[in-house]
C-alpha atoms as a PDB file:
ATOM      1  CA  UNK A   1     -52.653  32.397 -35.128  1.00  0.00           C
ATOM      2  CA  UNK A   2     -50.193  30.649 -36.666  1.00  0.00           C
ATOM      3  CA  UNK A   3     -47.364  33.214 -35.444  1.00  0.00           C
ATOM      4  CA  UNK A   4     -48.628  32.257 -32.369  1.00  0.00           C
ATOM      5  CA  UNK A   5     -48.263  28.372 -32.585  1.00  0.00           C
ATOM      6  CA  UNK A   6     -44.901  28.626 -33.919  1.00  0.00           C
ATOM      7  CA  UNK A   7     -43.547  30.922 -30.620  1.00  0.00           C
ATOM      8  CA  UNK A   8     -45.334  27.967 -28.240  1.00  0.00           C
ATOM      9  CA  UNK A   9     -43.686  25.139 -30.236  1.00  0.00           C
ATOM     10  CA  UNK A  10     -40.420  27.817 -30.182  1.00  0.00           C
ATOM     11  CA  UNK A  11     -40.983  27.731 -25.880  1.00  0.00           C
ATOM     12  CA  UNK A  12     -41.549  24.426 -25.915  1.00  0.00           C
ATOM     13  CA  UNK A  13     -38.757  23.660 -27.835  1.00  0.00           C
ATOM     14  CA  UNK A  14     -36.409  25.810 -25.956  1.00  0.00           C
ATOM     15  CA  UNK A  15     -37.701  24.115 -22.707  1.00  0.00           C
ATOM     16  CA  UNK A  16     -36.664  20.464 -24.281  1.00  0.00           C
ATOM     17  CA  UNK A  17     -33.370  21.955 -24.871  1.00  0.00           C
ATOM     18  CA  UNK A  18     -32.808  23.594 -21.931  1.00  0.00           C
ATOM     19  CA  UNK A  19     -34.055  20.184 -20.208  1.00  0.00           C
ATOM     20  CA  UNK A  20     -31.728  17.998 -22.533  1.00  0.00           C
ATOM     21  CA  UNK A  21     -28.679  20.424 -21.398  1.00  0.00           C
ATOM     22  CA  UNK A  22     -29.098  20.300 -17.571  1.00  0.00           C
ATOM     23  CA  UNK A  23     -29.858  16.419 -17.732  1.00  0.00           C
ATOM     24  CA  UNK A  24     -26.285  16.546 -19.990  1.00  0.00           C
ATOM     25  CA  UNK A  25     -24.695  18.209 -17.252  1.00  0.00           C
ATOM     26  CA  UNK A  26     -25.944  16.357 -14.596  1.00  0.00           C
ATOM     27  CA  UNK A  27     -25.424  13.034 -15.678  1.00  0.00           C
ATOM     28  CA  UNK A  28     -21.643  14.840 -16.718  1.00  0.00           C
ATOM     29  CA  UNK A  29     -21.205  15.893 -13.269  1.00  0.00           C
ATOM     30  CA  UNK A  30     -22.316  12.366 -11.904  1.00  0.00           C
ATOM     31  CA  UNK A  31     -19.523  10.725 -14.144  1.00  0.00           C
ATOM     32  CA  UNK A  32     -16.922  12.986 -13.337  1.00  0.00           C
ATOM     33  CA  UNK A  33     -17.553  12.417  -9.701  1.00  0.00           C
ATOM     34  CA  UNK A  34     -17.053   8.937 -10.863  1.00  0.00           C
ATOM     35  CA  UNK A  35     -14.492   9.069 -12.660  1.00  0.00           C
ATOM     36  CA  UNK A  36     -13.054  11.147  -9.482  1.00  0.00           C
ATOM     37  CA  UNK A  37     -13.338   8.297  -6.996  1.00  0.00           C
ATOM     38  CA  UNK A  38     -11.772   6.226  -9.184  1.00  0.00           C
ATOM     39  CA  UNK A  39      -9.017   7.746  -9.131  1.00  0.00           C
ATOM     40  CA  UNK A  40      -8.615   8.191  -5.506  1.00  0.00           C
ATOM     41  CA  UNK A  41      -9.133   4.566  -5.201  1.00  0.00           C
ATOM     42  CA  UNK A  42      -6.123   4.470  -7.705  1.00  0.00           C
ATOM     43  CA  UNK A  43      -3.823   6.836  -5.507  1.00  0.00           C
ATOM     44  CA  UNK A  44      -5.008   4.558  -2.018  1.00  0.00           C
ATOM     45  CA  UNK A  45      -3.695   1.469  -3.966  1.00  0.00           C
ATOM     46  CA  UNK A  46      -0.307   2.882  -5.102  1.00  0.00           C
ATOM     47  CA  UNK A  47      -0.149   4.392  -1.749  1.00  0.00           C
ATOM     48  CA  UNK A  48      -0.409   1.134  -0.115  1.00  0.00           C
ATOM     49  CA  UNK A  49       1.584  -0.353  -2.342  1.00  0.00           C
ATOM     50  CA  UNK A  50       4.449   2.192  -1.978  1.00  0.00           C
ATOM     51  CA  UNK A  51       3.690   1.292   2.103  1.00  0.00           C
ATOM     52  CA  UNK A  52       4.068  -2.415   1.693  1.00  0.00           C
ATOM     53  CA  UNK A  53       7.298  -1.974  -0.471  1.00  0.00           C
ATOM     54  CA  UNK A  54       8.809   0.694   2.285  1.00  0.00           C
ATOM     55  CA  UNK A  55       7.587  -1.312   5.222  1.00  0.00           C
ATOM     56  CA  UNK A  56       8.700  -4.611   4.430  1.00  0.00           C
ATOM     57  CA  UNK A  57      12.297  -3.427   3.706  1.00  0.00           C
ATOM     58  CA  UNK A  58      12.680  -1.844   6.508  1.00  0.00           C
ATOM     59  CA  UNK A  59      11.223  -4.571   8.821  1.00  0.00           C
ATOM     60  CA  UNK A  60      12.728  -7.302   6.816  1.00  0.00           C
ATOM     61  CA  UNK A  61      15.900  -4.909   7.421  1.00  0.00           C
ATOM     62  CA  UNK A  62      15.855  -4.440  11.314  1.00  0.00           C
ATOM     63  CA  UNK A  63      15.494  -8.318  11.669  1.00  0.00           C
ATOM     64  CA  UNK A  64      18.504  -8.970   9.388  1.00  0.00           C
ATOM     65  CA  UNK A  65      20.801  -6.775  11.816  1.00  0.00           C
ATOM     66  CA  UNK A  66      18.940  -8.222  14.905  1.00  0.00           C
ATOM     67  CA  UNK A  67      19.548 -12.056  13.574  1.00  0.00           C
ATOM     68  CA  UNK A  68      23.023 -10.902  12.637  1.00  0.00           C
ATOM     69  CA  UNK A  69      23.698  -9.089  16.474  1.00  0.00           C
ATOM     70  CA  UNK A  70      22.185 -12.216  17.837  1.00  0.00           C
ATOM     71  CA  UNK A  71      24.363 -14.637  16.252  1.00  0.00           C
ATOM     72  CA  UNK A  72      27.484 -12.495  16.996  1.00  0.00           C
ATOM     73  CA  UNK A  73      26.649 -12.459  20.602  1.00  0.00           C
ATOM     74  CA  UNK A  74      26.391 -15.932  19.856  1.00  0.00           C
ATOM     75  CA  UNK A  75      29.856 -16.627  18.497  1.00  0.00           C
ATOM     76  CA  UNK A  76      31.424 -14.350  21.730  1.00  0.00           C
ATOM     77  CA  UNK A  77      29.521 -16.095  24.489  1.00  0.00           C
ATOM     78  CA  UNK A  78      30.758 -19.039  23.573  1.00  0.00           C
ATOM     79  CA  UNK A  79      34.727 -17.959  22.966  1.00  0.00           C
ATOM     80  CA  UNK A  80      34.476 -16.413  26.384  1.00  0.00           C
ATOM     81  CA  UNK A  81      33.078 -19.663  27.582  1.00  0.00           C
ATOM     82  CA  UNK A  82      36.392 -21.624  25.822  1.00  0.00           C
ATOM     83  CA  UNK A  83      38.747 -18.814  26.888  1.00  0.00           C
ATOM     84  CA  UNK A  84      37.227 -19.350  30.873  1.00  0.00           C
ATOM     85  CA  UNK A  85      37.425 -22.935  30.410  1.00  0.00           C
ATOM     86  CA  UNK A  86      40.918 -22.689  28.983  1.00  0.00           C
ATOM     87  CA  UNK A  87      41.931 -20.214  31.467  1.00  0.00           C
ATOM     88  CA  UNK A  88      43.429 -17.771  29.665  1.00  0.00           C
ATOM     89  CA  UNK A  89      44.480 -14.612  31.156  1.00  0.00           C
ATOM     90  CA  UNK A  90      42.387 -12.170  32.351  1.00  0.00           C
ATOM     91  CA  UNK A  91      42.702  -9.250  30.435  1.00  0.00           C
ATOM     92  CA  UNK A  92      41.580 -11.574  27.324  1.00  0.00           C
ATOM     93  CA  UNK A  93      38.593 -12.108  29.393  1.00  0.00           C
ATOM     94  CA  UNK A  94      37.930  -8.746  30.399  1.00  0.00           C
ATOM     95  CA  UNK A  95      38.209  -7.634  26.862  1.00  0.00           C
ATOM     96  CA  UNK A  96      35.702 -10.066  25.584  1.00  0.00           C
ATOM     97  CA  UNK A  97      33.409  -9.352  28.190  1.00  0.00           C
ATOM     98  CA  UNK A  98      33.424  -5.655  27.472  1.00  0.00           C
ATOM     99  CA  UNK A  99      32.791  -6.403  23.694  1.00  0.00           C
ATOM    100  CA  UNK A 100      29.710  -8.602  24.470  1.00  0.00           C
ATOM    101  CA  UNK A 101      28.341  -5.665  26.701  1.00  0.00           C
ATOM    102  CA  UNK A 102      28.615  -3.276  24.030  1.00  0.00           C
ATOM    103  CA  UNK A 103      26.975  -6.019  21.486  1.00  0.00           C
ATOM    104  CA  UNK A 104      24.348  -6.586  24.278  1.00  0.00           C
ATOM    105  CA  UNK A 105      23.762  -2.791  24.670  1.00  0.00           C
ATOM    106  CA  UNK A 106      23.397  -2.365  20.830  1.00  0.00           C
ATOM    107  CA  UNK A 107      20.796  -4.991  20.912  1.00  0.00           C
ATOM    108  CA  UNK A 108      18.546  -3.261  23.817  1.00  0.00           C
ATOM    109  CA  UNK A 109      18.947   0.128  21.555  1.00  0.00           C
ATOM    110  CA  UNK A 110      17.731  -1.769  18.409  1.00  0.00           C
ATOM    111  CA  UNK A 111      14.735  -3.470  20.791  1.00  0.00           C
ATOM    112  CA  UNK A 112      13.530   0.167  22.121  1.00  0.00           C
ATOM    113  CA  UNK A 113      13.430   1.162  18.148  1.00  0.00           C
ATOM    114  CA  UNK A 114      11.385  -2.164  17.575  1.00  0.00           C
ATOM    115  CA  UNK A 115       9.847  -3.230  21.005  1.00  0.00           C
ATOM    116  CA  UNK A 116       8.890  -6.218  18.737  1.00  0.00           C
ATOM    117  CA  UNK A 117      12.258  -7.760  18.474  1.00  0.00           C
ATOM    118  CA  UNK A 118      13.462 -10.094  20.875  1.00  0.00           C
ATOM    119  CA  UNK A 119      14.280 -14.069  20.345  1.00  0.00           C
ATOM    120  CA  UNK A 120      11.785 -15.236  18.198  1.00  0.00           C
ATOM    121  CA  UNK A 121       9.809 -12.013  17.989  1.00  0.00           C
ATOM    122  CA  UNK A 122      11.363 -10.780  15.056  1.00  0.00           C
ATOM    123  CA  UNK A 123       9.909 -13.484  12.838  1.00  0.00           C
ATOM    124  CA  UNK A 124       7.213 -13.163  14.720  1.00  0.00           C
ATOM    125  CA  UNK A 125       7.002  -9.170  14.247  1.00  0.00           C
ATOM    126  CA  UNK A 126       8.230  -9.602  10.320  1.00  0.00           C
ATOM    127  CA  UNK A 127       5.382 -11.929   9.508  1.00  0.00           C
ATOM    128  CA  UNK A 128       2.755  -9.529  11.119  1.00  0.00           C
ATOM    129  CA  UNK A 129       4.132  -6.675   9.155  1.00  0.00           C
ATOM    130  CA  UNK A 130       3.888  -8.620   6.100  1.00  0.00           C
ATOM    131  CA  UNK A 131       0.388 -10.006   6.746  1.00  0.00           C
ATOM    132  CA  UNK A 132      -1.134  -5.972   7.803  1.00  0.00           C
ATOM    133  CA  UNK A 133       0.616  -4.678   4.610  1.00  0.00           C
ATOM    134  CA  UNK A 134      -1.015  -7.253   2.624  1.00  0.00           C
ATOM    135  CA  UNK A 135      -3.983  -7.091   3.875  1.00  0.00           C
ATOM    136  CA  UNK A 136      -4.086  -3.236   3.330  1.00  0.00           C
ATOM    137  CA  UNK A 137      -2.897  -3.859   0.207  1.00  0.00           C
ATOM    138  CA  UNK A 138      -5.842  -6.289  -0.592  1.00  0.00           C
ATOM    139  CA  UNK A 139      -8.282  -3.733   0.727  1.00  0.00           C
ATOM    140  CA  UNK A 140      -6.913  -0.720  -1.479  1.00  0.00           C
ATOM    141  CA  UNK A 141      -6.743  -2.930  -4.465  1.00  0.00           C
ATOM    142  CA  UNK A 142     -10.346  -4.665  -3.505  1.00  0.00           C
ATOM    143  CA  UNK A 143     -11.724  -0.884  -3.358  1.00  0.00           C
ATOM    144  CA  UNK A 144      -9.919   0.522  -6.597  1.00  0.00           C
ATOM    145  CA  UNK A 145     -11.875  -2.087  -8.612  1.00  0.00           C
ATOM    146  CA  UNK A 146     -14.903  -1.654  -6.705  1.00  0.00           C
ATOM    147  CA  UNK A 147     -14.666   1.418  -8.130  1.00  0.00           C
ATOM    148  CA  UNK A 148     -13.984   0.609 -11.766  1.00  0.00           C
ATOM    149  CA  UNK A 149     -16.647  -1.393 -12.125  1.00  0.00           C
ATOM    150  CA  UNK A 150     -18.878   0.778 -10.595  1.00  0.00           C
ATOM    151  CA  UNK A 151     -17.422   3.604 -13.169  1.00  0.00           C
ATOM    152  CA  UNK A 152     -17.885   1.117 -15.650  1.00  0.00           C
ATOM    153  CA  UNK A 153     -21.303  -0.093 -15.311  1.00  0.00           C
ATOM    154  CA  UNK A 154     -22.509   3.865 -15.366  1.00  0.00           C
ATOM    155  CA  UNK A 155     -20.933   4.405 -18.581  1.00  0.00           C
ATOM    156  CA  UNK A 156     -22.860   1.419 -20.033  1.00  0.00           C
ATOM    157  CA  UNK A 157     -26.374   2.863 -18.247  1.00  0.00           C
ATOM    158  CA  UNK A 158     -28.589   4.532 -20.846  1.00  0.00           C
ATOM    159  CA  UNK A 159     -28.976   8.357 -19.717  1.00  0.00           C
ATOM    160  CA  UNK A 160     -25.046   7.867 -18.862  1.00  0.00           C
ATOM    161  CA  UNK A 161     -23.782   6.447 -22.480  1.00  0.00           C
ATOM    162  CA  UNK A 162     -25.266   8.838 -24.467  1.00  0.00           C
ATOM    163  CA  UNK A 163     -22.896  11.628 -22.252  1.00  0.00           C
ATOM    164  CA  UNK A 164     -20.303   8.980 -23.016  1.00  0.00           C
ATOM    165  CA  UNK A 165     -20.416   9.162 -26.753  1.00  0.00           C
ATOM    166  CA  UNK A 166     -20.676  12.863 -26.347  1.00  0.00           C
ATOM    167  CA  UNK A 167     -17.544  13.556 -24.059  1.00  0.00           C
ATOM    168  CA  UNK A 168     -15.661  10.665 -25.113  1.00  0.00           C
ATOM    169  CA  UNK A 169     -15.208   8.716 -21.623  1.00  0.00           C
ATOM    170  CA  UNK A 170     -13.185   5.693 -21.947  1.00  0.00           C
ATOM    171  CA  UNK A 171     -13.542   2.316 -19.705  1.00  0.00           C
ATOM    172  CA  UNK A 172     -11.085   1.884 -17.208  1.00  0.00           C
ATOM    173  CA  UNK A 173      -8.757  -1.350 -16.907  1.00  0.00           C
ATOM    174  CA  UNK A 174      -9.265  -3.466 -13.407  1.00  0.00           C
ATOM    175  CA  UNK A 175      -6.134  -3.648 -11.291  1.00  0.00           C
ATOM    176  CA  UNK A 176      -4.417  -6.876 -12.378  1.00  0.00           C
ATOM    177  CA  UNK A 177      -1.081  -8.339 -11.251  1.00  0.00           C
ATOM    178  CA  UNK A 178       1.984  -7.027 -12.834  1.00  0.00           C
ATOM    179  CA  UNK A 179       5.502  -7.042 -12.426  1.00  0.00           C
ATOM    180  CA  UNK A 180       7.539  -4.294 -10.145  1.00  0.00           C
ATOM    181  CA  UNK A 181       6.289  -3.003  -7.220  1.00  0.00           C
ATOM    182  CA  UNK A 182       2.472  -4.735  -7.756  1.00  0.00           C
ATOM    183  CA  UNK A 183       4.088  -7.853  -6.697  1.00  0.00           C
ATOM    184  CA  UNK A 184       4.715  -8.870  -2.971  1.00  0.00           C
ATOM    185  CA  UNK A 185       8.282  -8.730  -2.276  1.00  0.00           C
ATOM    186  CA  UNK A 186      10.837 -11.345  -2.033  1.00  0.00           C
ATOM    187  CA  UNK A 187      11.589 -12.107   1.419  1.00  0.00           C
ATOM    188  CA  UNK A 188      13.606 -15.183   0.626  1.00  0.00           C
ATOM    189  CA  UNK A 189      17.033 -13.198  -0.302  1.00  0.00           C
ATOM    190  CA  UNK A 190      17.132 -11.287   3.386  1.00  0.00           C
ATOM    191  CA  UNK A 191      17.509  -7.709   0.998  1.00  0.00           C
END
């Protein structure tokens, strides 16, 4: 009889084990998927950071030259406006003229690369590139601590911090501003 008793409180005890385990390894697996989001929330953040950093150059770039072609064409419209006016010879002129088509031609190349630049359209196209990247950026860095907290909040839950002590998860920092590339760029300096 009591051979007996002991194997049923042996069963029993061997089902509350085997119970405790695959709650253990459920509410493991839960934070690992967890923990696993958060980290691809991480990678979207630095991705659209990276993306902001790359995108603004090179816009911020491509107006630079087209302010810089612009002006030039400028400066040569009006000298071949003084050298007709001043009649000077005609090779001068035809020189000049040639040198603004070539300037004019580099600036229809540099328009089919960015359909986006002409006149004012390159402010206009910079400050919508800056405004999408931000905005991306806002949404990656918006979901990345989304995700912490939610991370966060299951390793304070009951079932969920025992596991915690146990496999020694740690709380993860929200994304705060830091120097470097976290920071929206300068656009001030034209570089």
């Amino acid at each position: 009889m009591i051979a007996k008793i002991r194997r049923n409180i042996l069963y029993v005890g061997a089902v509350v084990i085997f119970l405790l385990f695959m709650v253990s390894k459920l509410v493991y697996n839960k934070m690992i998927d967890e923990e696993h989001f958060m980290h691809i929330s991480h990678g979207k953040l630095e991705a659209a950071l990276h993306k902001r950093e790359d995108l603004n150059r090179n816009a911020l770039k491509a107006v630079n030259v087209y302010v810089e072609m612009e002006g030039e064409l400028m400066h040569r419209l009006m000298t071949l406006a003084k050298e007709v006016k001043s009649g000077a010879n005609a090779a001068r002129i035809a020189a000049m003229r040639n040198d603004i088509e070539r300037l004019i031609s580099s600036m229809d190349v540099l328009v089919m690369m960015s359909p986006h630049l002409k006149s004012k359209g390159p402010y206009i196209h910079l400050m919508e590139t800056f405004k999408s990247t931000e905005n991306e950026v806002l949404a990656a860095r918006l979901q990345y601590n989304t995700a912490v907290c939610e991370y966060n909040m299951f390793l304070d839950k009951f079932p969920y911090r025992l596991v915690t002590l146990v496999y020694g998860f740690k709380k993860a920092a929200l994304f705060e501003k830091s120097e470097g590339i976290e920071v929206a760029p300068d656009v001030s300096s034209g570089t």
